[in-house]
PDB file of N, CA and C in Angstrom:
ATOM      1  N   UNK A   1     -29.331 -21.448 -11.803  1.00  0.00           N
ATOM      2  CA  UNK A   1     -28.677 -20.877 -10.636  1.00  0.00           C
ATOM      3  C   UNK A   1     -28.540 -21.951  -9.578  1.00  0.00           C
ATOM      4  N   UNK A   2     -27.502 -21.749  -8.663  1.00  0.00           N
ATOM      5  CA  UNK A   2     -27.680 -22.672  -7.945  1.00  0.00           C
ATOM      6  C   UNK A   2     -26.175 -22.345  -6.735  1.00  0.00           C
ATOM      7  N   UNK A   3     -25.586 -23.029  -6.135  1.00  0.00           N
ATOM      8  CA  UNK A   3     -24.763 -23.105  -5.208  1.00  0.00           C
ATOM      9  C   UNK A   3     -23.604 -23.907  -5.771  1.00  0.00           C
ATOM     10  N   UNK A   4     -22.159 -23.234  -5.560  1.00  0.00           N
ATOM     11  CA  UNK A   4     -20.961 -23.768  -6.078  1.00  0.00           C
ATOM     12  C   UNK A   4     -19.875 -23.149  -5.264  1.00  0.00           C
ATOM     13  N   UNK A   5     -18.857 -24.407  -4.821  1.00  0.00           N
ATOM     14  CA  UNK A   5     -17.634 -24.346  -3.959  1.00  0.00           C
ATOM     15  C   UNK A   5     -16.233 -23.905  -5.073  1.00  0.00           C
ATOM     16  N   UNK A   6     -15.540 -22.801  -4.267  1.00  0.00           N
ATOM     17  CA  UNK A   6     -13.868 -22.827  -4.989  1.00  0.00           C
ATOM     18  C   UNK A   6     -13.151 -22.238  -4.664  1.00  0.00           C
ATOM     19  N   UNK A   7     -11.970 -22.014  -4.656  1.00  0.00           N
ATOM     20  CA  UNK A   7     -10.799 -21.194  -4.139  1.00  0.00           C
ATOM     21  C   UNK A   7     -11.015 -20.118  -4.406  1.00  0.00           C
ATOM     22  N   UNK A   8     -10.493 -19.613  -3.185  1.00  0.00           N
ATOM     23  CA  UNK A   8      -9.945 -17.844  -3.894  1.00  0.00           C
ATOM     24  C   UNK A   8      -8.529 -17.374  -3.193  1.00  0.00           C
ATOM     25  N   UNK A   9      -7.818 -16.793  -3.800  1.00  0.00           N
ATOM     26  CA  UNK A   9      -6.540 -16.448  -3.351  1.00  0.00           C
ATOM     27  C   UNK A   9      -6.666 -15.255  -3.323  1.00  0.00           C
ATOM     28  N   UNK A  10      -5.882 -14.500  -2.526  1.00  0.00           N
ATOM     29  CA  UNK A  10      -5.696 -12.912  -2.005  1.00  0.00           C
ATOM     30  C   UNK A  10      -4.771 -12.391  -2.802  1.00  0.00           C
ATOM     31  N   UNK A  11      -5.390 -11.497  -3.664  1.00  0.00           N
ATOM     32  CA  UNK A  11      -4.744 -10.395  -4.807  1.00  0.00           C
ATOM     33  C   UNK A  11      -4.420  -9.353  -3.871  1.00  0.00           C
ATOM     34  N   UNK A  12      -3.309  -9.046  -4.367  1.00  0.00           N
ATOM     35  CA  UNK A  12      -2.456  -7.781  -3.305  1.00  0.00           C
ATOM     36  C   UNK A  12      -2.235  -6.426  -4.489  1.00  0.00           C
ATOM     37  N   UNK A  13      -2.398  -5.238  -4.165  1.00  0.00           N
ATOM     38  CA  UNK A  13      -2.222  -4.335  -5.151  1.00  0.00           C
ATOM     39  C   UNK A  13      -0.779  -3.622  -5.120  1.00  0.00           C
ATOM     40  N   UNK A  14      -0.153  -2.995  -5.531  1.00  0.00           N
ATOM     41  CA  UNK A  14       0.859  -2.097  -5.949  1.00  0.00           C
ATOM     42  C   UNK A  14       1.363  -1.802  -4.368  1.00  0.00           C
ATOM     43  N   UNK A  15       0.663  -1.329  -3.607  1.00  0.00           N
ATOM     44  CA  UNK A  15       0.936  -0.915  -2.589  1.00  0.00           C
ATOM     45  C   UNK A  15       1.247  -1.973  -1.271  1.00  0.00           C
ATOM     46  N   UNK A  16       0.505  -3.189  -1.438  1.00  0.00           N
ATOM     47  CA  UNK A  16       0.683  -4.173  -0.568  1.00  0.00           C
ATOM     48  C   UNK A  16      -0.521  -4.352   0.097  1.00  0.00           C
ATOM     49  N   UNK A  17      -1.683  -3.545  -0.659  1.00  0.00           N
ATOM     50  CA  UNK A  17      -2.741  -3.464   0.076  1.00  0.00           C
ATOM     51  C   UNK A  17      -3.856  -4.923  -0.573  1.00  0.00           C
ATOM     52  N   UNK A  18      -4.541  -5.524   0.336  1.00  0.00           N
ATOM     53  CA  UNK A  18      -5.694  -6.579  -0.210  1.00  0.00           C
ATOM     54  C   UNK A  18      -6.312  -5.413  -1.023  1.00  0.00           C
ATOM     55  N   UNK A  19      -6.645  -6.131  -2.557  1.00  0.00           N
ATOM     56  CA  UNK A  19      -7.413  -5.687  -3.445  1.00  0.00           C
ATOM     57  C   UNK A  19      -8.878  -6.416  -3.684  1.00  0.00           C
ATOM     58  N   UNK A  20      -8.665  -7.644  -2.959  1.00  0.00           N
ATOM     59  CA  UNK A  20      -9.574  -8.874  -3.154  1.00  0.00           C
ATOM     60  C   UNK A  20      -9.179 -10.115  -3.251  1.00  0.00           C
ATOM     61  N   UNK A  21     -10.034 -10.790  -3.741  1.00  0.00           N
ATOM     62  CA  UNK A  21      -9.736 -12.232  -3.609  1.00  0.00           C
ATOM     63  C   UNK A  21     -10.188 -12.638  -5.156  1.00  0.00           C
ATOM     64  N   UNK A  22      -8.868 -13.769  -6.062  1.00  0.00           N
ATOM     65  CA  UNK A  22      -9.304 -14.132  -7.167  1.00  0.00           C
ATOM     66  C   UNK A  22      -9.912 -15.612  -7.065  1.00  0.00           C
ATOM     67  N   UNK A  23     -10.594 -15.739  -7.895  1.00  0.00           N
ATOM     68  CA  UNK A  23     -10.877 -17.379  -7.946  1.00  0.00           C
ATOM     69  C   UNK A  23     -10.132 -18.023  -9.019  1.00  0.00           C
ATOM     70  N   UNK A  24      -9.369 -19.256  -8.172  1.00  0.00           N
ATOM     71  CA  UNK A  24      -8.275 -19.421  -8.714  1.00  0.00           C
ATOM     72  C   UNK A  24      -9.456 -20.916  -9.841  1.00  0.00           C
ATOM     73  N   UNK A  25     -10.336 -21.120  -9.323  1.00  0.00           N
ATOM     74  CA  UNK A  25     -11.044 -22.514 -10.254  1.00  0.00           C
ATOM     75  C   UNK A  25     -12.061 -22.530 -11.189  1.00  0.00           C
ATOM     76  N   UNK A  26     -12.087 -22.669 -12.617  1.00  0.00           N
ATOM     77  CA  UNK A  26     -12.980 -22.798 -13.596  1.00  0.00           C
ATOM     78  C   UNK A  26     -14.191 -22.880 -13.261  1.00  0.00           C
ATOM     79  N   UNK A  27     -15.679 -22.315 -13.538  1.00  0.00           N
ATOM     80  CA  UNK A  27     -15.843 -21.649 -14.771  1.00  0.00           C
ATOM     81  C   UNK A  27     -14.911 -20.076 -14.591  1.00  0.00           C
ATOM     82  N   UNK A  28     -15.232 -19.387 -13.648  1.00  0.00           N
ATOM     83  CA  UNK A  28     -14.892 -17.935 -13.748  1.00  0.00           C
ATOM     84  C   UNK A  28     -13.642 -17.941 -13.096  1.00  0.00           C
ATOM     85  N   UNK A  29     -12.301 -18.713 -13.475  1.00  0.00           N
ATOM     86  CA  UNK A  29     -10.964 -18.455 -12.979  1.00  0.00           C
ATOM     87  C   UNK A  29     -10.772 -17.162 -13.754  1.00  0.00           C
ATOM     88  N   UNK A  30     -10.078 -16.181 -12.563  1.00  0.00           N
ATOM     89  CA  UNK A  30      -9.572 -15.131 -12.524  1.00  0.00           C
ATOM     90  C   UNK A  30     -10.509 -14.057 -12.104  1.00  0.00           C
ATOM     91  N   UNK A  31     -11.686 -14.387 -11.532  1.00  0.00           N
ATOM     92  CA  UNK A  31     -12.500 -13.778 -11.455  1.00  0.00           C
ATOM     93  C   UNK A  31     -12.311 -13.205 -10.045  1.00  0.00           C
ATOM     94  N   UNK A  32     -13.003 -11.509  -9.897  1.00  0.00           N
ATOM     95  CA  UNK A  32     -12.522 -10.923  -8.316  1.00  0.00           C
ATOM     96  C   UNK A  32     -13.397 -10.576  -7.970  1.00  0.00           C
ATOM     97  N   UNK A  33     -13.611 -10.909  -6.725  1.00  0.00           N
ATOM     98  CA  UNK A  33     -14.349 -10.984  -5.545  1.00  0.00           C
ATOM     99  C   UNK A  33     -13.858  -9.895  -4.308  1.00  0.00           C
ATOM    100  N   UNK A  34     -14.759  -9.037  -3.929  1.00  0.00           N
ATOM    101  CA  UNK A  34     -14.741  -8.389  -2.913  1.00  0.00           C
ATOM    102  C   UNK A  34     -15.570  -8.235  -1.951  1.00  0.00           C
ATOM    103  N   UNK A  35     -15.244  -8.788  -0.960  1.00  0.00           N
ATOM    104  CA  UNK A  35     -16.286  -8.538   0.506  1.00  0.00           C
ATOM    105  C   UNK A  35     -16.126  -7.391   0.725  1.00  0.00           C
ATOM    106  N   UNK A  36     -17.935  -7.058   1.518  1.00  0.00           N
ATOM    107  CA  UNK A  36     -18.230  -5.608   2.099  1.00  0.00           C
ATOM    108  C   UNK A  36     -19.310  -5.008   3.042  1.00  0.00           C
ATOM    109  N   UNK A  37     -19.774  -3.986   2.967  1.00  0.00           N
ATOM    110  CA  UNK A  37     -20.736  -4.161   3.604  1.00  0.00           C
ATOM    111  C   UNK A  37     -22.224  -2.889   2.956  1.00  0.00           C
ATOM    112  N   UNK A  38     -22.887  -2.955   3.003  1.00  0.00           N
ATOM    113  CA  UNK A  38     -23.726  -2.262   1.986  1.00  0.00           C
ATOM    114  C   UNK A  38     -24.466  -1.086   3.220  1.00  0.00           C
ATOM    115  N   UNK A  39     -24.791  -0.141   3.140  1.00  0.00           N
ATOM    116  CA  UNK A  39     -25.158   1.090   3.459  1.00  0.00           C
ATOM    117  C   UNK A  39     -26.196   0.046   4.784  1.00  0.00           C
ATOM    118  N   UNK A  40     -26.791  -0.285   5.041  1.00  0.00           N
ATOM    119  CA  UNK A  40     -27.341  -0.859   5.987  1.00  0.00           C
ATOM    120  C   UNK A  40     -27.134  -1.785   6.382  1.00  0.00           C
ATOM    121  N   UNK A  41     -25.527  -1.769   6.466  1.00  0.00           N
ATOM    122  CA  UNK A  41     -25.272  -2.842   7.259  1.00  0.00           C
ATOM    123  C   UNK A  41     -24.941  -4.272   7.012  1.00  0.00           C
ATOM    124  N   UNK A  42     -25.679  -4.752   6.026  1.00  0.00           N
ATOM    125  CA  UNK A  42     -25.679  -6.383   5.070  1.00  0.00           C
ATOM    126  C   UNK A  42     -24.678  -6.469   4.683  1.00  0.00           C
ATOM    127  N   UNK A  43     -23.903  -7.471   4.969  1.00  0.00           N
ATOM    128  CA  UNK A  43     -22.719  -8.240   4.244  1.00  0.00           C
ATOM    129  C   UNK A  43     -23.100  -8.193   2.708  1.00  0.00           C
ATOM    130  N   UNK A  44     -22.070  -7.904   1.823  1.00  0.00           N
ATOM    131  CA  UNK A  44     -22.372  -7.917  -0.054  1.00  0.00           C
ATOM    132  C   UNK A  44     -20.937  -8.565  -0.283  1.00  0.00           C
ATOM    133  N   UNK A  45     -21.494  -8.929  -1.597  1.00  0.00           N
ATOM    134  CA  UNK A  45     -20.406  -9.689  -2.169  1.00  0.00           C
ATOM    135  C   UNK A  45     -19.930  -8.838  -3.227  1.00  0.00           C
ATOM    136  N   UNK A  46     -18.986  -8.349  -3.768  1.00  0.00           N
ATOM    137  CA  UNK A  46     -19.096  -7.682  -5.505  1.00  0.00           C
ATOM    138  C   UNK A  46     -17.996  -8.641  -5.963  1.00  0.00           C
ATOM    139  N   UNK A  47     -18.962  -9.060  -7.022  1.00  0.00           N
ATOM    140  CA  UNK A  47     -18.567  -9.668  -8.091  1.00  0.00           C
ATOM    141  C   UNK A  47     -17.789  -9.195  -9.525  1.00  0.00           C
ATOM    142  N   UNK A  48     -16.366  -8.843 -10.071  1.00  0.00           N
ATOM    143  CA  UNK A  48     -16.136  -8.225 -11.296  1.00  0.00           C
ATOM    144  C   UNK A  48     -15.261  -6.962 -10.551  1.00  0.00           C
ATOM    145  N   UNK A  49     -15.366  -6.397 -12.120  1.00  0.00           N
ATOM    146  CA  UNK A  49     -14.907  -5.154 -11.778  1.00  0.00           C
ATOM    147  C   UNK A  49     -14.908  -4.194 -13.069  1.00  0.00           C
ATOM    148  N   UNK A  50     -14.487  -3.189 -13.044  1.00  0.00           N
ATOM    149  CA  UNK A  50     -14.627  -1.604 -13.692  1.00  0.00           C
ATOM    150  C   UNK A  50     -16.132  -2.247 -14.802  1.00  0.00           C
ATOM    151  N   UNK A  51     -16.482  -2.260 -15.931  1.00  0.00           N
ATOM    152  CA  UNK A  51     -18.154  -1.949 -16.344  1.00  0.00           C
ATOM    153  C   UNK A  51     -18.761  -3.514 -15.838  1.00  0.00           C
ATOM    154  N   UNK A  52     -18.477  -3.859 -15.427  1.00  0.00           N
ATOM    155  CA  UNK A  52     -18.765  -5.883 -15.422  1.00  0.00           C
ATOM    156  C   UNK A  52     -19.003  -5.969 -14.258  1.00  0.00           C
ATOM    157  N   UNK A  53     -19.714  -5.321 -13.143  1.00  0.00           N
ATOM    158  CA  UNK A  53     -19.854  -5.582 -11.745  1.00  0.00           C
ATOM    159  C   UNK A  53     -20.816  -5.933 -11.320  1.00  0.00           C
ATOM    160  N   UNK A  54     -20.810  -7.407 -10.444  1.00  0.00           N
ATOM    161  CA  UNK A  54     -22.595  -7.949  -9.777  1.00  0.00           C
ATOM    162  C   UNK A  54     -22.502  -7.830  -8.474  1.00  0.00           C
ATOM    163  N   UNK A  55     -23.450  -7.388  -7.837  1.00  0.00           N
ATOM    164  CA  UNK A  55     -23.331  -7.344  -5.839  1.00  0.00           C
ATOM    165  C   UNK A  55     -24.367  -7.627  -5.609  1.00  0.00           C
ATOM    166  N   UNK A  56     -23.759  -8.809  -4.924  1.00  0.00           N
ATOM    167  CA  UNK A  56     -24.875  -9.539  -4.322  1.00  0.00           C
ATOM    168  C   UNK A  56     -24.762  -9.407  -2.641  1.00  0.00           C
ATOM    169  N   UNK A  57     -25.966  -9.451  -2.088  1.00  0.00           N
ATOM    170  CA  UNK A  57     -26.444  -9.257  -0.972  1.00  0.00           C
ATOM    171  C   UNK A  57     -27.573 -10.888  -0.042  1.00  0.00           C
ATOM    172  N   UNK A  58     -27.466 -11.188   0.709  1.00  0.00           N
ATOM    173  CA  UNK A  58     -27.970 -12.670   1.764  1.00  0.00           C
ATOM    174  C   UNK A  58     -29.187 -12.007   0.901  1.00  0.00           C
ATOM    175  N   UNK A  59     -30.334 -12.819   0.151  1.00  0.00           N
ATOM    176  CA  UNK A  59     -31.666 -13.177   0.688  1.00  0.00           C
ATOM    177  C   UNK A  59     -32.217 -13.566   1.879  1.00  0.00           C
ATOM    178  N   UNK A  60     -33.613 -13.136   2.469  1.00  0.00           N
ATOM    179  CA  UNK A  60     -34.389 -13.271   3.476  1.00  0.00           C
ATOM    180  C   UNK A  60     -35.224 -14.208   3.167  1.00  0.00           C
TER     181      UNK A  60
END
Protein backbone atom coordinates (compact mmCIF):
# COMPACT_ATOMS: atom_id res chain seq x y z
CA UNK A 1 0.00 0.00 0.00
CA UNK A 2 1.15 3.17 -0.34
CA UNK A 3 0.42 6.74 -2.03
CA UNK A 4 -0.05 7.33 -5.91
CA UNK A 5 -0.71 10.51 -8.23
CA UNK A 6 -3.22 10.51 -11.58
CA UNK A 7 -5.79 11.99 -13.58
CA UNK A 8 -9.25 11.85 -13.40
CA UNK A 9 -11.67 13.21 -15.87
CA UNK A 10 -15.40 14.05 -15.22
CA UNK A 11 -17.83 11.29 -16.48
CA UNK A 12 -21.14 12.92 -17.29
CA UNK A 13 -24.32 10.63 -17.31
CA UNK A 14 -27.31 10.48 -19.78
CA UNK A 15 -28.76 13.37 -18.29
CA UNK A 16 -25.77 15.79 -18.14
CA UNK A 17 -25.44 15.11 -14.66
CA UNK A 18 -21.56 14.47 -12.93
CA UNK A 19 -21.58 10.74 -12.38
CA UNK A 20 -17.93 10.91 -11.16
CA UNK A 21 -14.65 11.09 -12.05
CA UNK A 22 -12.67 8.32 -14.25
CA UNK A 23 -9.04 7.71 -13.97
CA UNK A 24 -7.84 8.27 -17.10
CA UNK A 25 -3.92 6.53 -15.99
CA UNK A 26 -2.76 2.85 -15.59
CA UNK A 27 -2.86 0.60 -13.19
CA UNK A 28 -6.76 1.13 -12.70
CA UNK A 29 -7.55 3.25 -16.05
CA UNK A 30 -11.17 3.48 -16.27
CA UNK A 31 -11.64 3.23 -12.92
CA UNK A 32 -14.62 5.57 -10.99
CA UNK A 33 -14.24 7.53 -8.34
CA UNK A 34 -16.81 9.32 -6.34
CA UNK A 35 -16.50 12.00 -3.72
CA UNK A 36 -18.81 12.25 -0.65
CA UNK A 37 -19.55 12.53 2.52
CA UNK A 38 -20.28 9.67 5.06
CA UNK A 39 -23.14 9.90 7.75
CA UNK A 40 -20.85 11.89 10.14
CA UNK A 41 -19.72 14.14 8.27
CA UNK A 42 -16.05 12.67 6.91
CA UNK A 43 -15.13 13.25 3.49
CA UNK A 44 -15.16 9.34 1.65
CA UNK A 45 -13.90 8.38 -1.35
CA UNK A 46 -15.91 5.35 -3.25
CA UNK A 47 -13.96 3.52 -5.20
CA UNK A 48 -15.79 1.09 -8.20
CA UNK A 49 -19.04 0.46 -8.69
CA UNK A 50 -22.32 -1.91 -8.75
CA UNK A 51 -20.67 -5.46 -6.69
CA UNK A 52 -16.83 -4.04 -6.80
CA UNK A 53 -17.11 -1.07 -4.38
CA UNK A 54 -14.20 0.30 -1.80
CA UNK A 55 -14.89 3.57 0.48
CA UNK A 56 -12.47 4.88 1.87
CA UNK A 57 -12.55 7.40 4.59
CA UNK A 58 -9.09 10.08 6.11
CA UNK A 59 -7.38 7.96 8.87
CA UNK A 60 -6.69 9.65 12.32
Amino acid sequence: AGEFVTQLKAKIDDDGELDGYMQIDPPLQGALYRFGQAEDGAAIIVLGEGAVKYTFVVAE
